[in-house]
N, C-alpha and C. Protein backbone atom coordinates (compact mmCIF):
# COMPACT_ATOMS: atom_id res chain seq x y z
N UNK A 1 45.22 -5.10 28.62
CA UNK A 1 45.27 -3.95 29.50
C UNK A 1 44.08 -4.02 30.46
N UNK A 2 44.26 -3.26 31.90
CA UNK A 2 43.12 -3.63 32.76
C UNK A 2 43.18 -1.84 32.84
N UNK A 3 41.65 -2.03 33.15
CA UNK A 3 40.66 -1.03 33.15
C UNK A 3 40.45 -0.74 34.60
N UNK A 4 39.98 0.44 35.23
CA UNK A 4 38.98 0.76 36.16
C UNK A 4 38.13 2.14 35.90
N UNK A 5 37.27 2.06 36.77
CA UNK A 5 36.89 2.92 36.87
C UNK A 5 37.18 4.38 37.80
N UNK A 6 36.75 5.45 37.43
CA UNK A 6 37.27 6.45 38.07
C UNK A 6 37.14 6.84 39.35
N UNK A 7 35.32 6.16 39.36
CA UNK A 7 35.25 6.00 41.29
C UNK A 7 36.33 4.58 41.91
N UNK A 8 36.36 4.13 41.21
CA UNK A 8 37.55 2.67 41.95
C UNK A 8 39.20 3.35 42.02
N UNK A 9 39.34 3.99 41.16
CA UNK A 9 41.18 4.45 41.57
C UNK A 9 41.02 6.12 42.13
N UNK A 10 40.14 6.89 42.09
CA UNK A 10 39.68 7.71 42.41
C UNK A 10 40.62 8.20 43.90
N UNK A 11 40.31 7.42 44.99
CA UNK A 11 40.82 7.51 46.54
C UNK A 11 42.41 6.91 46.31
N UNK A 12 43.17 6.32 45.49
CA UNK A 12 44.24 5.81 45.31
C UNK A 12 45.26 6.94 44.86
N UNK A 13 44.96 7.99 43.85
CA UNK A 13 45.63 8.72 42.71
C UNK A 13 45.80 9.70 43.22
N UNK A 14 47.10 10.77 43.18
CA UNK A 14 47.05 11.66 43.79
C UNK A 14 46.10 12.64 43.11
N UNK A 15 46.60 14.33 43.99
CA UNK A 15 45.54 15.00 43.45
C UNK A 15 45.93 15.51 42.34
N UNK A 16 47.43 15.51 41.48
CA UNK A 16 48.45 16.54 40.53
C UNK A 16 47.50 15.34 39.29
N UNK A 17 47.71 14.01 39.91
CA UNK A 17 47.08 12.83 39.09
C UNK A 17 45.50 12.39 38.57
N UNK A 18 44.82 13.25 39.41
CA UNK A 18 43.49 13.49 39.49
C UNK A 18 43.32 14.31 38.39
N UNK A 19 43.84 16.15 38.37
CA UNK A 19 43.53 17.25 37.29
C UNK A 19 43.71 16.49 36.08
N UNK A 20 44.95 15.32 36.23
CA UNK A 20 45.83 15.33 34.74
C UNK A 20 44.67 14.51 34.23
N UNK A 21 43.98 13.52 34.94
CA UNK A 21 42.70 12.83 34.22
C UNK A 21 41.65 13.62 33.99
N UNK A 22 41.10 14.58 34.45
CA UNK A 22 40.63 15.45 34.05
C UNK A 22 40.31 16.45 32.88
N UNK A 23 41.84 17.01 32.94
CA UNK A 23 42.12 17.53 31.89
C UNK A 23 42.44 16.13 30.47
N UNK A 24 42.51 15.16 30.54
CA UNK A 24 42.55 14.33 29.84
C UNK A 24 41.25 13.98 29.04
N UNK A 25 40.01 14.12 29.85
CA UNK A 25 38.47 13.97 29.35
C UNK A 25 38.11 15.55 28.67
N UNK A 26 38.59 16.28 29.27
CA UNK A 26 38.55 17.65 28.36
C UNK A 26 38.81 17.66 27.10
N UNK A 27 39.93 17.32 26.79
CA UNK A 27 40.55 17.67 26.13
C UNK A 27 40.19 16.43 24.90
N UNK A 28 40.17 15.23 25.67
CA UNK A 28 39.53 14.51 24.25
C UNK A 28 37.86 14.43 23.94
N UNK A 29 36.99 15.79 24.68
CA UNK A 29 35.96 16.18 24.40
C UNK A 29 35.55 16.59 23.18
N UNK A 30 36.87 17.36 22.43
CA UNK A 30 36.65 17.76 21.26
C UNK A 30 37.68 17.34 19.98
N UNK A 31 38.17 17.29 18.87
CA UNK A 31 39.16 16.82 18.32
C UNK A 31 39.01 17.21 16.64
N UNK A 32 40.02 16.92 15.94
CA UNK A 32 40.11 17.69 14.68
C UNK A 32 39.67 16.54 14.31
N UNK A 33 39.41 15.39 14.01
CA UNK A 33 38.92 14.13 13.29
C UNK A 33 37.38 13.97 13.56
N UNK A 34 36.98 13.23 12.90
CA UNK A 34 34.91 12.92 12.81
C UNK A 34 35.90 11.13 12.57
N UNK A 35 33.91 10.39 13.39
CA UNK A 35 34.28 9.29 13.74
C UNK A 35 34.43 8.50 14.69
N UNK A 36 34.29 7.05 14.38
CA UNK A 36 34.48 6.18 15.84
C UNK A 36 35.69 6.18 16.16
N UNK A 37 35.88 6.32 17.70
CA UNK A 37 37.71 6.08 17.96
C UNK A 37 37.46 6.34 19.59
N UNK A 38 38.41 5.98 20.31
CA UNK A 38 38.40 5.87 21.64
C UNK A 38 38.94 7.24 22.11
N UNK A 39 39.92 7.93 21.22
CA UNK A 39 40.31 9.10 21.41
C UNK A 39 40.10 9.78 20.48
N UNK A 40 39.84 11.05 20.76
CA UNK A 40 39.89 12.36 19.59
C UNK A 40 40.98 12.30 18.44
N UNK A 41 42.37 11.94 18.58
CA UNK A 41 43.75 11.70 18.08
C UNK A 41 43.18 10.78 16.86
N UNK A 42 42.67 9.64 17.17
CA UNK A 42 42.02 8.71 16.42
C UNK A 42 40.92 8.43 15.73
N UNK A 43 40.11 9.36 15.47
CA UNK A 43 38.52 10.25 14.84
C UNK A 43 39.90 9.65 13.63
N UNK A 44 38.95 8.86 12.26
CA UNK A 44 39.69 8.31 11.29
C UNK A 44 38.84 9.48 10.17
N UNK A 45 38.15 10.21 9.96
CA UNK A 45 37.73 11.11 9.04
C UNK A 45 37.86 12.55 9.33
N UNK A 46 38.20 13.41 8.01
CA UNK A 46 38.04 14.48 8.14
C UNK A 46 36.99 15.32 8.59
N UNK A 47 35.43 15.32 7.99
CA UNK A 47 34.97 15.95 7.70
C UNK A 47 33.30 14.48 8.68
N UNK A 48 32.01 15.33 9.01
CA UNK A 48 31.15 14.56 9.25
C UNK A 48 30.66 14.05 8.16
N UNK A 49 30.38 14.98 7.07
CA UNK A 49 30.00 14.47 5.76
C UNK A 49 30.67 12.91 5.56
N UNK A 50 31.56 12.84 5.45
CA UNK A 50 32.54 11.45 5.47
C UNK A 50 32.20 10.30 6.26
N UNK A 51 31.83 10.95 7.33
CA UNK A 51 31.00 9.91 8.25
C UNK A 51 29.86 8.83 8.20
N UNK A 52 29.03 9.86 7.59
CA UNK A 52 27.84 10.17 7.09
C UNK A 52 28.15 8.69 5.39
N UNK A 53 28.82 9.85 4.77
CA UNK A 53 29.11 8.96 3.48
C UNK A 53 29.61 7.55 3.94
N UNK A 54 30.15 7.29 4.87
CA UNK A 54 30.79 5.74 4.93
C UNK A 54 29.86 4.62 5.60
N UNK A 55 28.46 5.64 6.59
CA UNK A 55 27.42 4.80 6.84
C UNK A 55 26.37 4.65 5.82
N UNK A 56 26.30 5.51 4.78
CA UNK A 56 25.28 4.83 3.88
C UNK A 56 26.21 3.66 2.79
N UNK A 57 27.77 3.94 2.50
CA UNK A 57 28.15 2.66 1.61
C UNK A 57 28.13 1.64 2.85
N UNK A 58 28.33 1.18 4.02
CA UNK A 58 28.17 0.41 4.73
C UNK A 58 26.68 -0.43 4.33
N UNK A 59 25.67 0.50 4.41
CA UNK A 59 24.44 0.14 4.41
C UNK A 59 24.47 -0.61 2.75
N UNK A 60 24.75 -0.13 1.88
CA UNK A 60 24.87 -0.40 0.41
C UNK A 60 24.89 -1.46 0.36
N UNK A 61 26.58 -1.79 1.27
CA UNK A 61 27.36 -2.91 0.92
C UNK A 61 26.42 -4.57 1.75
N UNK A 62 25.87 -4.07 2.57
CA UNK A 62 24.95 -4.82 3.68
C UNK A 62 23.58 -5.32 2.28
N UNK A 63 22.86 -4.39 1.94
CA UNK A 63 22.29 -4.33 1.49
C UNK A 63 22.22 -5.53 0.03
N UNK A 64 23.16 -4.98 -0.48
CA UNK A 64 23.82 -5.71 -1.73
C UNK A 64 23.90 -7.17 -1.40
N UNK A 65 25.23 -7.35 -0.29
CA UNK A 65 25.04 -8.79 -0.01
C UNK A 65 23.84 -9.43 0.35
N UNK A 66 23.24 -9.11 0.82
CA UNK A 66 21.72 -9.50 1.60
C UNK A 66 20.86 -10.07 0.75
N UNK A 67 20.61 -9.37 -0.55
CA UNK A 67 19.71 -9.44 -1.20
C UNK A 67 18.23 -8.98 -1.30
N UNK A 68 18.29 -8.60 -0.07
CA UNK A 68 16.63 -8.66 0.38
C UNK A 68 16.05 -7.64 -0.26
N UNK A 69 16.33 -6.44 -0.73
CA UNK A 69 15.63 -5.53 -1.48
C UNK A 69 16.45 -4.85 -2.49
N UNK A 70 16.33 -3.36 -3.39
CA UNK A 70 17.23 -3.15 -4.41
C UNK A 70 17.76 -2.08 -2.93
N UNK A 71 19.23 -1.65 -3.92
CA UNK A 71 19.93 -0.77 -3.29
C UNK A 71 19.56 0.56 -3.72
N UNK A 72 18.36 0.77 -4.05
CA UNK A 72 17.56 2.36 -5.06
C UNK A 72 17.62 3.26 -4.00
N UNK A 73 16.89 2.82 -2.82
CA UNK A 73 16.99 3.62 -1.43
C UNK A 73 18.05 4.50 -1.10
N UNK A 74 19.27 3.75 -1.20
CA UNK A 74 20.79 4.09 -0.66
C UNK A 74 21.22 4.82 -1.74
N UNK A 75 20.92 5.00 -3.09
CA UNK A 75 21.22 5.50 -4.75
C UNK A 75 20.17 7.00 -3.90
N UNK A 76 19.09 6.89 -3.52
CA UNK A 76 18.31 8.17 -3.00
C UNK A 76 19.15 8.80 -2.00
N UNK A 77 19.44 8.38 -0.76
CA UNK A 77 19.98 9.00 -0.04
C UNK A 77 21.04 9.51 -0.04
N UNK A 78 21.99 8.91 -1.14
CA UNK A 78 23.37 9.24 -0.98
C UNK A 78 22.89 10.72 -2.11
N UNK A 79 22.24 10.77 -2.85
CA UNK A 79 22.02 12.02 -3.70
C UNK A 79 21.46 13.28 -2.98
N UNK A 80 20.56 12.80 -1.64
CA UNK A 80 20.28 13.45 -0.51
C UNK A 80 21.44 14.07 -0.14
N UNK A 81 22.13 13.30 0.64
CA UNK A 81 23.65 13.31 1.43
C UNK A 81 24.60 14.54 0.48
N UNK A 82 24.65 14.66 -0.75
CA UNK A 82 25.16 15.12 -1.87
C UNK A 82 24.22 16.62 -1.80
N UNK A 83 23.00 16.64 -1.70
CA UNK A 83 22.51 18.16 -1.62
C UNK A 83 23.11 18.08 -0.17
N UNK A 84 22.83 18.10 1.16
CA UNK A 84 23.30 18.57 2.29
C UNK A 84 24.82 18.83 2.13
N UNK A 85 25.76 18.47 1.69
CA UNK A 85 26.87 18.56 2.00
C UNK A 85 27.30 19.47 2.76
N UNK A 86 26.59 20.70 1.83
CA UNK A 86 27.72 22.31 2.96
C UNK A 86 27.19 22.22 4.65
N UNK A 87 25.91 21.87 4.70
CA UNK A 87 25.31 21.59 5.78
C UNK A 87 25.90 20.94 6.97
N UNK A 88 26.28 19.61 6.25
CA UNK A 88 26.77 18.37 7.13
C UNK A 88 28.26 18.88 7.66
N UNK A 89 28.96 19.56 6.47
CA UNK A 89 30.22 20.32 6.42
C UNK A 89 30.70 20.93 7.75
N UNK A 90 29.55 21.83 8.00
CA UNK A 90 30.37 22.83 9.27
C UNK A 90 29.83 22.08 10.50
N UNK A 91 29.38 20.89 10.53
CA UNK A 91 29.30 20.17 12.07
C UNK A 91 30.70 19.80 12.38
N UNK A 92 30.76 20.14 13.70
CA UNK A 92 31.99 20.52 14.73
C UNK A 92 32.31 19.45 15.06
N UNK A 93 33.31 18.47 15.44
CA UNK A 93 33.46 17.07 16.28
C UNK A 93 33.65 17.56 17.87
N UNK A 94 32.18 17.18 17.93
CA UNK A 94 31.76 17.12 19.41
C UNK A 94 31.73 15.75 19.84
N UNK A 95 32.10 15.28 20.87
CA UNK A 95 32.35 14.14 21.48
C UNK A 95 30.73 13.57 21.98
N UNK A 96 30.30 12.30 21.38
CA UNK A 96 29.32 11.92 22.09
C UNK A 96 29.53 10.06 21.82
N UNK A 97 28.23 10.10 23.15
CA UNK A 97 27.95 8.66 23.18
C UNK A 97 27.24 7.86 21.75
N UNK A 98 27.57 7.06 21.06
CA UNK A 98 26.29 7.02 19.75
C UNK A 98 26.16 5.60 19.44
N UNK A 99 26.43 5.21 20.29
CA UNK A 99 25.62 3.65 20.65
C UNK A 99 24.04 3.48 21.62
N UNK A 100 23.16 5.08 21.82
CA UNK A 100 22.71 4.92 22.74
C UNK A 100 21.36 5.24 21.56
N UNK A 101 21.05 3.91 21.27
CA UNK A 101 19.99 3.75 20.12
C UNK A 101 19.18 2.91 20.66
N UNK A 102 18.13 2.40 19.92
CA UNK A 102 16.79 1.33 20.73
C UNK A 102 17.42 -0.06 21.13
N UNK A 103 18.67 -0.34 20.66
CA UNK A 103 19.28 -1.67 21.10
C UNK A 103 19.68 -1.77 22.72
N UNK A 104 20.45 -0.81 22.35
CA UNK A 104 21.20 -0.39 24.07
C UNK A 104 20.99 -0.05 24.89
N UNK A 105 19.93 0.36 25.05
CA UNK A 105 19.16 1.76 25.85
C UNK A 105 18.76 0.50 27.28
N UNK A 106 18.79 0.42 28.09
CA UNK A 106 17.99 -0.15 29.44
C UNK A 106 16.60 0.66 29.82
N UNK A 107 15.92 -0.10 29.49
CA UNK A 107 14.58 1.06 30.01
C UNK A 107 13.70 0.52 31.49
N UNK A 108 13.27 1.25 32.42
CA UNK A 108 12.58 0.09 33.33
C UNK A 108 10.92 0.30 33.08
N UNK A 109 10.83 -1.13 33.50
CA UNK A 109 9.11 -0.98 33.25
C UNK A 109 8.37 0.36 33.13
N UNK A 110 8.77 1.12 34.40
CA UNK A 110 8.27 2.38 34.45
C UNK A 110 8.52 3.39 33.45
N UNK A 111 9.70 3.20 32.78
CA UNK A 111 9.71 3.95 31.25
C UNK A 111 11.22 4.83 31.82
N UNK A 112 11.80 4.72 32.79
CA UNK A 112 12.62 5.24 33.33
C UNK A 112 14.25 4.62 32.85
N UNK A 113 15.22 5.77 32.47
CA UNK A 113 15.97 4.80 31.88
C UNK A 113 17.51 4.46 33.31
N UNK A 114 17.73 3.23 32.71
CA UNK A 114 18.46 2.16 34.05
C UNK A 114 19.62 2.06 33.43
N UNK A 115 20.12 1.90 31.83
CA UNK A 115 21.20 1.93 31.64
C UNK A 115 21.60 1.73 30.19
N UNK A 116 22.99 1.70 30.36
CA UNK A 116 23.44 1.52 28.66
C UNK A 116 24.45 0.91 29.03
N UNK A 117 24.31 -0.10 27.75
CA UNK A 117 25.11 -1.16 27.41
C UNK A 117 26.13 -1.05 26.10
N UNK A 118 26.92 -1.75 25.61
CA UNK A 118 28.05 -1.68 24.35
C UNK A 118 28.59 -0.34 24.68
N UNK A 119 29.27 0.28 25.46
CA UNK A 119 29.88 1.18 25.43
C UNK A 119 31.70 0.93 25.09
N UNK A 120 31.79 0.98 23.58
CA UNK A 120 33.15 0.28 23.44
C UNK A 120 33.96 1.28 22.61
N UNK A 121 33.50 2.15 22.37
CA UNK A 121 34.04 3.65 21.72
C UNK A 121 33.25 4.96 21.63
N UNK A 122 33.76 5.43 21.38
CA UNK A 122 32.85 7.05 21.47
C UNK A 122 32.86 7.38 19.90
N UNK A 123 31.98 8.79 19.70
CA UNK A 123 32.33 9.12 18.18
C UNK A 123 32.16 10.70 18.16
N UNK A 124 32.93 11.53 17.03
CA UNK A 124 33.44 12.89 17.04
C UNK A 124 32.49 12.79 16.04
N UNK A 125 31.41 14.38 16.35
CA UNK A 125 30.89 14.62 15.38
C UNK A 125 29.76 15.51 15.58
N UNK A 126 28.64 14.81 14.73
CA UNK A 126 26.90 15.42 14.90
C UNK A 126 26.57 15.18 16.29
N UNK A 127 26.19 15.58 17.72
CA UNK A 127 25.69 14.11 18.50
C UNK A 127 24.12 14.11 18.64
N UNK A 128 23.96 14.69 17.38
CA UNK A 128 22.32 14.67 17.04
C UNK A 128 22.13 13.30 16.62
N UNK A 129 23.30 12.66 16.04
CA UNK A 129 23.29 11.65 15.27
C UNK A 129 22.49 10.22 16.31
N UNK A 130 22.32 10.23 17.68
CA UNK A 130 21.94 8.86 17.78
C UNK A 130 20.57 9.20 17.69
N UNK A 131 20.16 10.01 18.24
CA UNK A 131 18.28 10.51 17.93
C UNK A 131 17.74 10.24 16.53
N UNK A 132 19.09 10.58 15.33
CA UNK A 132 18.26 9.93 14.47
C UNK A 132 18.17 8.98 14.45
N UNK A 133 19.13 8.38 14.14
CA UNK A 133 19.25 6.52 14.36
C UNK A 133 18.12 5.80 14.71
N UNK A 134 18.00 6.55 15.89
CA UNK A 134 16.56 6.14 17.00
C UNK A 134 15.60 6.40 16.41
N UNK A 135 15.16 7.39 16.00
CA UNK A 135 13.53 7.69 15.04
C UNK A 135 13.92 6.59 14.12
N UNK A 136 15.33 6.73 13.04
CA UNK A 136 14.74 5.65 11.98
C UNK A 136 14.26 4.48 12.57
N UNK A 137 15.01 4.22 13.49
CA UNK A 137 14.54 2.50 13.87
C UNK A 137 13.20 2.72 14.23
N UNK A 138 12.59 3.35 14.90
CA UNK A 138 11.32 3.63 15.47
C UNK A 138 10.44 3.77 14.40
N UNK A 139 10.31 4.96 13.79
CA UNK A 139 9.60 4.46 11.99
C UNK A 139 9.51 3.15 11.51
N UNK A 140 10.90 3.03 11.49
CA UNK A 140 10.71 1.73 10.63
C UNK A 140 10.46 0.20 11.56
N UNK A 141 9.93 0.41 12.91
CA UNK A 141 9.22 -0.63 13.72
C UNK A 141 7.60 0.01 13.74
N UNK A 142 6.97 0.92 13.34
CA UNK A 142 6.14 1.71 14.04
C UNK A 142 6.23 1.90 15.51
N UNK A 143 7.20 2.13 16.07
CA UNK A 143 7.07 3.11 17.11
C UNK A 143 6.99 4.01 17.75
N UNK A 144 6.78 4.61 18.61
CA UNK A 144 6.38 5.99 19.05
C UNK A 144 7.59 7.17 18.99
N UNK A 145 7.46 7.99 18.20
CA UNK A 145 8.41 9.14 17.90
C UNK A 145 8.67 10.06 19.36
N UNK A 146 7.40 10.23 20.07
CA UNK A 146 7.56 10.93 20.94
C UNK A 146 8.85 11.27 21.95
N UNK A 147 9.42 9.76 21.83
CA UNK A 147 10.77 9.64 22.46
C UNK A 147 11.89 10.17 21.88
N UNK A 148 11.47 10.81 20.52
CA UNK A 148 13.27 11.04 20.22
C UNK A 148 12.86 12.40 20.21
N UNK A 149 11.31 13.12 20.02
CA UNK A 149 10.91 15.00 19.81
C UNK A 149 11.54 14.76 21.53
N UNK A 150 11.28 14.22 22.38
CA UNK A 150 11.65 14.56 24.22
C UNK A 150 13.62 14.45 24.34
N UNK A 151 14.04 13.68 23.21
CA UNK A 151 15.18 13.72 23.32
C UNK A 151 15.70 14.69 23.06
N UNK A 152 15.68 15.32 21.85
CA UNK A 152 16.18 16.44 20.83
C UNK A 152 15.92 17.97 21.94
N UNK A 153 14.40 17.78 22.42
CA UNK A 153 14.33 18.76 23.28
C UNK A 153 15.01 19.19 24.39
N UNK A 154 15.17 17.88 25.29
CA UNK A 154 16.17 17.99 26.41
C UNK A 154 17.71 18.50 25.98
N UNK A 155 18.02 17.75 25.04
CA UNK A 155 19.43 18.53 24.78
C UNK A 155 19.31 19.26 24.00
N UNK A 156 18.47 20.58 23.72
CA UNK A 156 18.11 21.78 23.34
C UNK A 156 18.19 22.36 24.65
N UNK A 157 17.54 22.48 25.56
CA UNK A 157 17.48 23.04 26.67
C UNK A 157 18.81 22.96 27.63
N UNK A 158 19.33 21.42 27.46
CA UNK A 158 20.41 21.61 28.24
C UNK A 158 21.73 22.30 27.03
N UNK A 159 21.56 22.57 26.29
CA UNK A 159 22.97 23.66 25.52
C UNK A 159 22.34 24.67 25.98
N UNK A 160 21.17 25.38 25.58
CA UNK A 160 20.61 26.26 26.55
C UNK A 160 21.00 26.84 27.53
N UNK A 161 20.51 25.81 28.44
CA UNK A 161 21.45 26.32 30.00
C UNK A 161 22.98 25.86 30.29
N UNK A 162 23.13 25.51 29.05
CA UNK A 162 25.05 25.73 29.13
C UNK A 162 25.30 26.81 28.83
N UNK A 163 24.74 27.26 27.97
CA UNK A 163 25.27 28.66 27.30
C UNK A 163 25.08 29.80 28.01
N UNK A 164 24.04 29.28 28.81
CA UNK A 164 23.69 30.55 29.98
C UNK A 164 24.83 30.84 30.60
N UNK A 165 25.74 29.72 31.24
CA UNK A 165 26.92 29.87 32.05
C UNK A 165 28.05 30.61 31.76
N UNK A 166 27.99 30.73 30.24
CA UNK A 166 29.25 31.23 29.94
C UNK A 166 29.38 32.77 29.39
C-alpha cells in the first residue's frame, strides 16, 4: 500500500473528503482497546494494566534469555504493578505517540528538538507512559532528569489550557 501525506493529497481531495479524514483522526483519537495498533479498532488489550503487565513479562522473558542478571527485579515490579492495579485500571485510552523516548527523539546541538523517527504505530492508553520510559532510561544512563520534570510539566499546562476551552 502507498502512503502520503496529508499536506501532499491535501490540494487533490475534495472538501466532503477532507472532513471525512478528519473526522477519521478524531475519532481514532480515542478507542475502547489499550495498546500498540495503528487504529483504535485494533488496541489488542482491554485494560492499561494489561499493557503494563505484558511489558514487564516482555522484559522477564528478555531478561531470562539474556542471562545477564536474575529476573528478582521483574518478580519486584510485577508485585508493584499488582498493588497499583485499581490505579492503572481507570486510565482512559488516550491516543499517543510512545516511541518518543531517548532513542528517537532528534535533538539539535542547541538542545532544540528537530525530530522523530520510528513512527510505525501509535498506542491507546497512559500517554504519561513515554516520560517514563525516558526517566528510566535516563536513571539508568545517569542522565539528567530535568528533561522529563519539563516534559510532564508542559503537558500539564497544555491539558490545562485545553480544559480552559471547553
Amino acid at each position: 500500500m502507498f502512503y502520503m501525506s496529508c499536506r501532499q493529497i491535501s490540494s487533490a481531495i475534495s472538501p466532503e473528503r477532507s472532513r471525512m479524514h478528519r473526522q477519521q483522526l478524531l475519532d481514532s483519537s480515542s478507542g475502547a482497546g489499550f495498546g500498540y495498533a495503528s487504529r483504535a479498532a485494533e488496541a489488542p488489550h482491554a485494560s492499561w494494566t494489561d499493557v503494563v503487565r505484558a511489558h514487564v513479562e516482555r522484559s522477564r522473558g528478555r531478561i531470562v534469555v539474556n542471562g545477564l542478571f536474575s529476573a528478582t527485579a521483574v518478580d519486584q515490579v510485577s508485585s508493584l504493578l499488582t498493588k497499583f492495579t485499581a490505579r492503572l485500571h481507570v486510565v482512559e485510552p488516550v491516543l499517543f505517540l510512545h516511541d518518543t523516548t531517548t532513542k528517537n527523539v532528534i535533538v539539535s546541538p542547541e538542545g532544540y528538538l528537530s525530530g522523530i523517527v520510528d513512527v510505525d504505530d501509535l498506542c491507546y492508553g497512559d500517554a504519561r507512559y513515554p516520560a517514563a520510559l525516558t526517566a528510566a532510561a535516563l536513571l539508568d544512563s545517569g542522565g539528567p532528569s530535568d528533561y522529563v520534570h519539563a516534559w510532564l510539566a508542559h503537558a500539564e499546562q497544555a491539558w490545562t489550557d485545553c480544559l480552559s476551552f471547553m
